[in-house]
PDB file of N, CA and C in Angstrom:
ATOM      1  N   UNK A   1       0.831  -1.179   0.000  1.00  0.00           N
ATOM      2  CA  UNK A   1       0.000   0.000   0.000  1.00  0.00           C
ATOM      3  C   UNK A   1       0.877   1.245   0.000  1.00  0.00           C
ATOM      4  N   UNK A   2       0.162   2.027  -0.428  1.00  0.00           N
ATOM      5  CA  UNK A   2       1.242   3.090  -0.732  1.00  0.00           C
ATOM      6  C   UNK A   2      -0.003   4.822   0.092  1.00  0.00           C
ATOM      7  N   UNK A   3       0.923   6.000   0.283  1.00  0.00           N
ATOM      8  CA  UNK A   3       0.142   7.259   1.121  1.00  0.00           C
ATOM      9  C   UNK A   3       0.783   8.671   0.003  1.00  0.00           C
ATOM     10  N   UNK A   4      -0.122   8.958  -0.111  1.00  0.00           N
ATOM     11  CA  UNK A   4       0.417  10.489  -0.291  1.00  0.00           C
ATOM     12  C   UNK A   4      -0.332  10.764  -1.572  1.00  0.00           C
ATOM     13  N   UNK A   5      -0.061  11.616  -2.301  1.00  0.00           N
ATOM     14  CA  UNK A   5      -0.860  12.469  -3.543  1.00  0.00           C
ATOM     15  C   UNK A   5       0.717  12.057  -4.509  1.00  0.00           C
ATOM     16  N   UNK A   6       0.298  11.680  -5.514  1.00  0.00           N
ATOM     17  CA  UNK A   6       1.151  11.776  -6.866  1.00  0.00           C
ATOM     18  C   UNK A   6       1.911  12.700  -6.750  1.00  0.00           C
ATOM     19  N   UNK A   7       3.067  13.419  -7.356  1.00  0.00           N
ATOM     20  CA  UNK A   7       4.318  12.113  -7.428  1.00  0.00           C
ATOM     21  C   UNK A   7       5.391  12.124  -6.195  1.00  0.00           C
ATOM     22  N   UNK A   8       4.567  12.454  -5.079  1.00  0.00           N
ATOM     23  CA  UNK A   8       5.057  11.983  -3.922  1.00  0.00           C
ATOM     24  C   UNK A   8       4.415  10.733  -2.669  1.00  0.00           C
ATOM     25  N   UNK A   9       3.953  10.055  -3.521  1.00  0.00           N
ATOM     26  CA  UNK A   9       3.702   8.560  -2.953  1.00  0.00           C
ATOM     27  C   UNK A   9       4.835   7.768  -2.106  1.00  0.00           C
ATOM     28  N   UNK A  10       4.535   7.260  -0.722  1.00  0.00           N
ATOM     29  CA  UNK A  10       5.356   6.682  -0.227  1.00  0.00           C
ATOM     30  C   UNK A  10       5.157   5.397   0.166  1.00  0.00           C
ATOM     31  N   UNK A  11       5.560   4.389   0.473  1.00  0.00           N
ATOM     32  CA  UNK A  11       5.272   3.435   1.188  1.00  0.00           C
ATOM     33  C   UNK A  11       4.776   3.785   2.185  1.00  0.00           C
ATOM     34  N   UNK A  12       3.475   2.815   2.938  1.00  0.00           N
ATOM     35  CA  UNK A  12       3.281   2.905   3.590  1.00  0.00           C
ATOM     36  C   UNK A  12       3.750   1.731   4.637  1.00  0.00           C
ATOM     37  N   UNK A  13       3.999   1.723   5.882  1.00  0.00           N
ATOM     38  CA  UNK A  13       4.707   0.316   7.134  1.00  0.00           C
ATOM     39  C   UNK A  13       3.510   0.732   8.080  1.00  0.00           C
ATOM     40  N   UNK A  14       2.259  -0.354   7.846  1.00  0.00           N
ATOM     41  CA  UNK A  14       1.528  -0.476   8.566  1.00  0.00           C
ATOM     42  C   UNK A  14       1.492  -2.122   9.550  1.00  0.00           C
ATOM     43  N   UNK A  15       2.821  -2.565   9.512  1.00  0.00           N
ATOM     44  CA  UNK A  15       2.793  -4.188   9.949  1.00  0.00           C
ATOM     45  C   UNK A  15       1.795  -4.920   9.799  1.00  0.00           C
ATOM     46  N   UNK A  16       0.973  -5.081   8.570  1.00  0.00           N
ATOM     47  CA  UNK A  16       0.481  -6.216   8.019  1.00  0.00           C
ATOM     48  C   UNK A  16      -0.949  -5.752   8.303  1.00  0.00           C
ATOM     49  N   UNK A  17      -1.638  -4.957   9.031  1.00  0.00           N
ATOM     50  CA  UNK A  17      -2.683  -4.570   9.537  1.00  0.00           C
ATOM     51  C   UNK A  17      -3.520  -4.215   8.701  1.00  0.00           C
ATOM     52  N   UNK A  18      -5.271  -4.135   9.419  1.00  0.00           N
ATOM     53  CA  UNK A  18      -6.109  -3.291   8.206  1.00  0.00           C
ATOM     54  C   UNK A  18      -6.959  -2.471   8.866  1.00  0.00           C
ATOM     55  N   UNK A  19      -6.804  -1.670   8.323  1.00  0.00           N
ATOM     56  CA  UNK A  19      -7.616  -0.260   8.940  1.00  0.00           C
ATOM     57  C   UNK A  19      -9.105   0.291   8.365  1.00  0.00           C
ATOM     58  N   UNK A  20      -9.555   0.689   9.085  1.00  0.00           N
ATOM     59  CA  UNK A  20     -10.770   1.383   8.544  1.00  0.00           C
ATOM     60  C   UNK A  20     -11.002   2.671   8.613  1.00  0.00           C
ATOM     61  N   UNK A  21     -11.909   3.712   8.336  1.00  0.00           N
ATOM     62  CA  UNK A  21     -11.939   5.056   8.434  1.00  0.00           C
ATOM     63  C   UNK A  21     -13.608   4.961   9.538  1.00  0.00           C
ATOM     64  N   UNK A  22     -13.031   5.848  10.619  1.00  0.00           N
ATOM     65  CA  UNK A  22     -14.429   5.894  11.704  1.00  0.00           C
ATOM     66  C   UNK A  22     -14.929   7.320  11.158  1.00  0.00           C
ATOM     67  N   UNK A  23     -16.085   7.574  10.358  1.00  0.00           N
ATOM     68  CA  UNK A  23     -16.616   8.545  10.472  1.00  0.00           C
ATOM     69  C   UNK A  23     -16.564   9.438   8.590  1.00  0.00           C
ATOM     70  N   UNK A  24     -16.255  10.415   8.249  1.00  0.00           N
ATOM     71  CA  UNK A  24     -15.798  11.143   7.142  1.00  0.00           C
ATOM     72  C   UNK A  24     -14.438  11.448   7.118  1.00  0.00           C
ATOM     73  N   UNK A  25     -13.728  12.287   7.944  1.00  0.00           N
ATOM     74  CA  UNK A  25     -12.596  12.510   7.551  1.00  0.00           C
ATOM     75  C   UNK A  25     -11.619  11.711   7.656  1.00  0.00           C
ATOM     76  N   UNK A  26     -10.514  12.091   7.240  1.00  0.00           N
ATOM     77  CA  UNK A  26      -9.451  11.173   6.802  1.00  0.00           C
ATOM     78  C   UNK A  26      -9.222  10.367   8.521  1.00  0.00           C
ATOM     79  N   UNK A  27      -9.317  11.098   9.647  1.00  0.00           N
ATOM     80  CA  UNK A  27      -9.284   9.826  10.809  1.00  0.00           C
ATOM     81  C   UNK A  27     -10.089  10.493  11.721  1.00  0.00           C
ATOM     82  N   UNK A  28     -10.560   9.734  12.678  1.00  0.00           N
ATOM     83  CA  UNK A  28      -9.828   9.060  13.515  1.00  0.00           C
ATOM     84  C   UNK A  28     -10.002   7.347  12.471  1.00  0.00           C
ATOM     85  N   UNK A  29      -9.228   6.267  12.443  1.00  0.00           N
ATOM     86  CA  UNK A  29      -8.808   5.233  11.949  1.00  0.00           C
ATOM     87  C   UNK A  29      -9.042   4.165  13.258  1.00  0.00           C
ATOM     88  N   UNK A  30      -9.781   3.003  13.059  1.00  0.00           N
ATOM     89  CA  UNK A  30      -9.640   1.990  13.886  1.00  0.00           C
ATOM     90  C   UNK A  30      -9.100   0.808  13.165  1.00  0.00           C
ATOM     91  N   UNK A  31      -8.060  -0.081  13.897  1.00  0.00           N
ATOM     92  CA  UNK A  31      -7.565  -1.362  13.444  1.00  0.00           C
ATOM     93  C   UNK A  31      -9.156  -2.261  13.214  1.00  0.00           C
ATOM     94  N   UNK A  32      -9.462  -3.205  12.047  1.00  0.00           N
ATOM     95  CA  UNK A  32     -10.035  -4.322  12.116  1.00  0.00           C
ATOM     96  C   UNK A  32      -9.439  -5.438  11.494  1.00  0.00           C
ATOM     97  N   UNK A  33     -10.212  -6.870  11.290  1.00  0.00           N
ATOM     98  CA  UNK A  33      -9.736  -7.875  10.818  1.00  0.00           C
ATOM     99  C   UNK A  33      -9.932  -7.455   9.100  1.00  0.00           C
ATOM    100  N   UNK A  34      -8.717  -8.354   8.271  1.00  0.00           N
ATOM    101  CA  UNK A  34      -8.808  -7.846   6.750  1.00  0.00           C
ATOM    102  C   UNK A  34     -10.033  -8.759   6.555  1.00  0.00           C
ATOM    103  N   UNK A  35     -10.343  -9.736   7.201  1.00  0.00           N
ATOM    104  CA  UNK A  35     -11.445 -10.721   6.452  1.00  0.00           C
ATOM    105  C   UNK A  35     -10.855 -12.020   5.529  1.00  0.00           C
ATOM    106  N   UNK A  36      -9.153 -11.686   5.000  1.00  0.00           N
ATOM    107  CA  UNK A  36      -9.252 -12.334   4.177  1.00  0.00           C
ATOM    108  C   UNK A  36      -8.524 -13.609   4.452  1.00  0.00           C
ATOM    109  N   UNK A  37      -8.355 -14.686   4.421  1.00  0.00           N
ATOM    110  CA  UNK A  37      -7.897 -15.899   4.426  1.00  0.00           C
ATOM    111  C   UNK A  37      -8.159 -17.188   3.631  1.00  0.00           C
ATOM    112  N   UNK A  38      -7.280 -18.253   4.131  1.00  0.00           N
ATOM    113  CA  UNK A  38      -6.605 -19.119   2.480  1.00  0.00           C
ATOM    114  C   UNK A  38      -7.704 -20.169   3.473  1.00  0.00           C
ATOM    115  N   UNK A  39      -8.963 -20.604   2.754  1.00  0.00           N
ATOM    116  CA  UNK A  39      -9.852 -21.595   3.434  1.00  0.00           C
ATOM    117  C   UNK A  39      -9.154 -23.076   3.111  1.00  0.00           C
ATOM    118  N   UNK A  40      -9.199 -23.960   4.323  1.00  0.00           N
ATOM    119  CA  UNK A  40      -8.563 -24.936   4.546  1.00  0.00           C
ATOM    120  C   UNK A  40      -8.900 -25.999   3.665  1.00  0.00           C
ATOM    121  N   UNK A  41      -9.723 -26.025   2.783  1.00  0.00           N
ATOM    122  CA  UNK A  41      -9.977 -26.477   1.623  1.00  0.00           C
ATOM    123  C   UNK A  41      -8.516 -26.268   0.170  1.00  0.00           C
ATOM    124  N   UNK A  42      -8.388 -25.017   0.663  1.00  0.00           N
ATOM    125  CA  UNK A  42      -6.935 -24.108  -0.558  1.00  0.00           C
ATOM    126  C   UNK A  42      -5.781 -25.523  -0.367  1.00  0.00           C
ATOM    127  N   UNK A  43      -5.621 -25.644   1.015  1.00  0.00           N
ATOM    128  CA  UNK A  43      -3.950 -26.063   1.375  1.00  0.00           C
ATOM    129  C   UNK A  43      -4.005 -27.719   1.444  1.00  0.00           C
ATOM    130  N   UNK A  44      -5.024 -28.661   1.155  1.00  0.00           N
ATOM    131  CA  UNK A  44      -5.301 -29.656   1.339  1.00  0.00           C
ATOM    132  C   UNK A  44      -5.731 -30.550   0.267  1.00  0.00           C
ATOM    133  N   UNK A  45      -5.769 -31.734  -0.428  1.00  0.00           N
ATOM    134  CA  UNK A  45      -6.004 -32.731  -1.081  1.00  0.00           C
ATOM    135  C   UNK A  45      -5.813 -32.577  -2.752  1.00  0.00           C
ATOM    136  N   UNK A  46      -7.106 -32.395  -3.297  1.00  0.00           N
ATOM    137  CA  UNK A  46      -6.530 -32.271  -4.953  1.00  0.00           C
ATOM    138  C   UNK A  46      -5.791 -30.915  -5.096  1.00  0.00           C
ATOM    139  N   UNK A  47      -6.369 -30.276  -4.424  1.00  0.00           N
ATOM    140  CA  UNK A  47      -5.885 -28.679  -4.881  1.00  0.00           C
ATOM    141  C   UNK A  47      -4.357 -28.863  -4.493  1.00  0.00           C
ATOM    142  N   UNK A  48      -4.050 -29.125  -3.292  1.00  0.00           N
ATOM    143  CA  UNK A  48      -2.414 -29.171  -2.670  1.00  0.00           C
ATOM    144  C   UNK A  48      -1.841 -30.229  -4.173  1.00  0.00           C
ATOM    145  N   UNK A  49      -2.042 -30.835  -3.997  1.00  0.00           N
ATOM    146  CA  UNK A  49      -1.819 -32.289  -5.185  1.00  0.00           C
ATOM    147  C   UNK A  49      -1.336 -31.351  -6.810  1.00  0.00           C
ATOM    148  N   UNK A  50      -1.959 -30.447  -7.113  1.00  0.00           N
ATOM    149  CA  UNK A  50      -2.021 -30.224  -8.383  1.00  0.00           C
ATOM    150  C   UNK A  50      -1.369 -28.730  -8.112  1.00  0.00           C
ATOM    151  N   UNK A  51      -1.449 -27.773  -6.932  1.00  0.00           N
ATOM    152  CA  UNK A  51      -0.250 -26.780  -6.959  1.00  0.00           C
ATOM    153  C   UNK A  51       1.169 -27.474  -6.896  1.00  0.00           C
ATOM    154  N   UNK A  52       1.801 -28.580  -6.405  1.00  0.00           N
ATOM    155  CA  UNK A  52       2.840 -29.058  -5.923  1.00  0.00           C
ATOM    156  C   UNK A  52       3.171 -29.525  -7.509  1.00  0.00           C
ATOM    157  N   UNK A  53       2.365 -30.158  -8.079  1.00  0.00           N
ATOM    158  CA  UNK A  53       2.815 -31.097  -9.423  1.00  0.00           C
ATOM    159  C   UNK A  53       3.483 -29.457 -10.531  1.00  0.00           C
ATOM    160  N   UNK A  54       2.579 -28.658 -10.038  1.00  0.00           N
ATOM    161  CA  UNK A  54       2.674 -27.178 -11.516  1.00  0.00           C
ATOM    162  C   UNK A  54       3.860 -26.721 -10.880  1.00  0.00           C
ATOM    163  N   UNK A  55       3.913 -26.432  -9.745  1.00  0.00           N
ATOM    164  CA  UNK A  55       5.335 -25.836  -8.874  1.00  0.00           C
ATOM    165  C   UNK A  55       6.518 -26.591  -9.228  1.00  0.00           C
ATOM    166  N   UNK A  56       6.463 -27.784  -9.034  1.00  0.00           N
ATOM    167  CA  UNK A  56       7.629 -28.858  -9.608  1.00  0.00           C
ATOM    168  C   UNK A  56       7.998 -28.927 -10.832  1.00  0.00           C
ATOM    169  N   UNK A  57       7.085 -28.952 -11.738  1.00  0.00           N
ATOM    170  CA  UNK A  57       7.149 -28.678 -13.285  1.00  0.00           C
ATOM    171  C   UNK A  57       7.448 -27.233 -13.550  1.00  0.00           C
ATOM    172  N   UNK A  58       6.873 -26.413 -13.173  1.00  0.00           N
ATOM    173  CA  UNK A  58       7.654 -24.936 -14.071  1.00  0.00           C
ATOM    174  C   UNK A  58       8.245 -23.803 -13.330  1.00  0.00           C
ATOM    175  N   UNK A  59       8.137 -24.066 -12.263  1.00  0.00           N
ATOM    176  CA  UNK A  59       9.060 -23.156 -11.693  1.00  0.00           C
ATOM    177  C   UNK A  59      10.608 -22.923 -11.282  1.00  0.00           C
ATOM    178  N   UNK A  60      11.177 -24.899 -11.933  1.00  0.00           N
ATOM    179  CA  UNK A  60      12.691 -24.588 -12.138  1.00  0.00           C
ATOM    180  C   UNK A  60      12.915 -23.938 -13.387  1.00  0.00           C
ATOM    181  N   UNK A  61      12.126 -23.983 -14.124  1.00  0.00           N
ATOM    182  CA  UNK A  61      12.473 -23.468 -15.387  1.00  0.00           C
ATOM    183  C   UNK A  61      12.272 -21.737 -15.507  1.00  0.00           C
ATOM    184  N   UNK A  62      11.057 -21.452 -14.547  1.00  0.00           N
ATOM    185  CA  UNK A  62      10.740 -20.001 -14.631  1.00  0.00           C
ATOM    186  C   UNK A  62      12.257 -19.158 -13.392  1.00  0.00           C
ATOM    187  N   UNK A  63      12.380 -20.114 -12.865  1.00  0.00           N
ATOM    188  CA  UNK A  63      13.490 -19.232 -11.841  1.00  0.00           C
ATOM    189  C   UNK A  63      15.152 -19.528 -12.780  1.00  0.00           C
ATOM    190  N   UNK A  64      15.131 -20.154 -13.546  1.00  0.00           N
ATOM    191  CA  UNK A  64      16.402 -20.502 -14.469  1.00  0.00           C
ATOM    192  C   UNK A  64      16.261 -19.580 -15.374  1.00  0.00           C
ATOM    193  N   UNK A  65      15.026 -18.977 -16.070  1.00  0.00           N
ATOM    194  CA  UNK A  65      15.053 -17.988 -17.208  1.00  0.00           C
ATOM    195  C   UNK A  65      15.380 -16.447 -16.566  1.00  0.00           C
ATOM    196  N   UNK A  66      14.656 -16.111 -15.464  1.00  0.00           N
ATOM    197  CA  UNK A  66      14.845 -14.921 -14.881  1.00  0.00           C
ATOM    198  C   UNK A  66      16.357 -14.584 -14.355  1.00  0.00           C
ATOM    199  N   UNK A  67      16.898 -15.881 -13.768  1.00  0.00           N
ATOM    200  CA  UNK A  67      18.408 -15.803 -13.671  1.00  0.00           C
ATOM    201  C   UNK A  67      19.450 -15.402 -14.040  1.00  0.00           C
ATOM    202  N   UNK A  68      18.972 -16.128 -15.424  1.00  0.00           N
ATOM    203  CA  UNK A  68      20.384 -16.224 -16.734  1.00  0.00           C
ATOM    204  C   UNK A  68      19.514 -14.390 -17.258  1.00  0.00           C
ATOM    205  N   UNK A  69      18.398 -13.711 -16.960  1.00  0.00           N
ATOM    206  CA  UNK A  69      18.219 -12.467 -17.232  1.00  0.00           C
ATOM    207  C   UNK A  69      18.915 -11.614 -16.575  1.00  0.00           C
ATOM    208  N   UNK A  70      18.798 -11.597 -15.254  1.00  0.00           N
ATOM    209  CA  UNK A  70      19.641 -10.816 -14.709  1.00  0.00           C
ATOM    210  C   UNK A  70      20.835 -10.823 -14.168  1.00  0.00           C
ATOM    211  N   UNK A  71      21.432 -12.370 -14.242  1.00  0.00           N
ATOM    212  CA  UNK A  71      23.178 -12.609 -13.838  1.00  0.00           C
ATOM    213  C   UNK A  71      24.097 -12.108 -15.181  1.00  0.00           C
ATOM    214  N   UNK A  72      24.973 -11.536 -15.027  1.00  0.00           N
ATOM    215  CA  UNK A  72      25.614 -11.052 -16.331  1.00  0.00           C
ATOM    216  C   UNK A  72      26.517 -12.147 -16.998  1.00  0.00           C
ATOM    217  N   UNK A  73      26.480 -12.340 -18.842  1.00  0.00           N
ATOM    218  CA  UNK A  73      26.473 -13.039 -19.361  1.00  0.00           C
ATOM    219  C   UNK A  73      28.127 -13.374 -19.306  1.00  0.00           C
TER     220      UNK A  73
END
């Protein structure tokens, strides 16, 4: 996430957090939950099965092309 007005945008270091706006103006700001998470369905059986097989298959090859891009020849 990024703060500020064009073309002085900065990073923003909010440690992973998610915020909301209480009210109209820009704060007062309260911490809440983002909502978002990997349902335990994501990390388990066919799905785990068939990320592991695509990961094994193309990602020596995708981290070997980007390599030989940026290690000098």
């Amino acid at each position: 996430m990024s703060g500020g007005r064009k073309p002085n945008r900065v990073p923003l270091k909010m440690g992973g957090h998610a915020f909301q706006r209480v009210g109209k103006d820009r704060f007062p700001i309260k911490a809440v939950r983002s909502g978002l998470f990997i349902a335990e369905e994501m990390i388990k059986g066919n799905t785990e099965k068939v990320f592991f097989e695509t990961a094994n298959r193309d990602l020596p090859g995708r981290i070997r092309h980007e390599l030989y891009r940026v290690l000098p020849k």
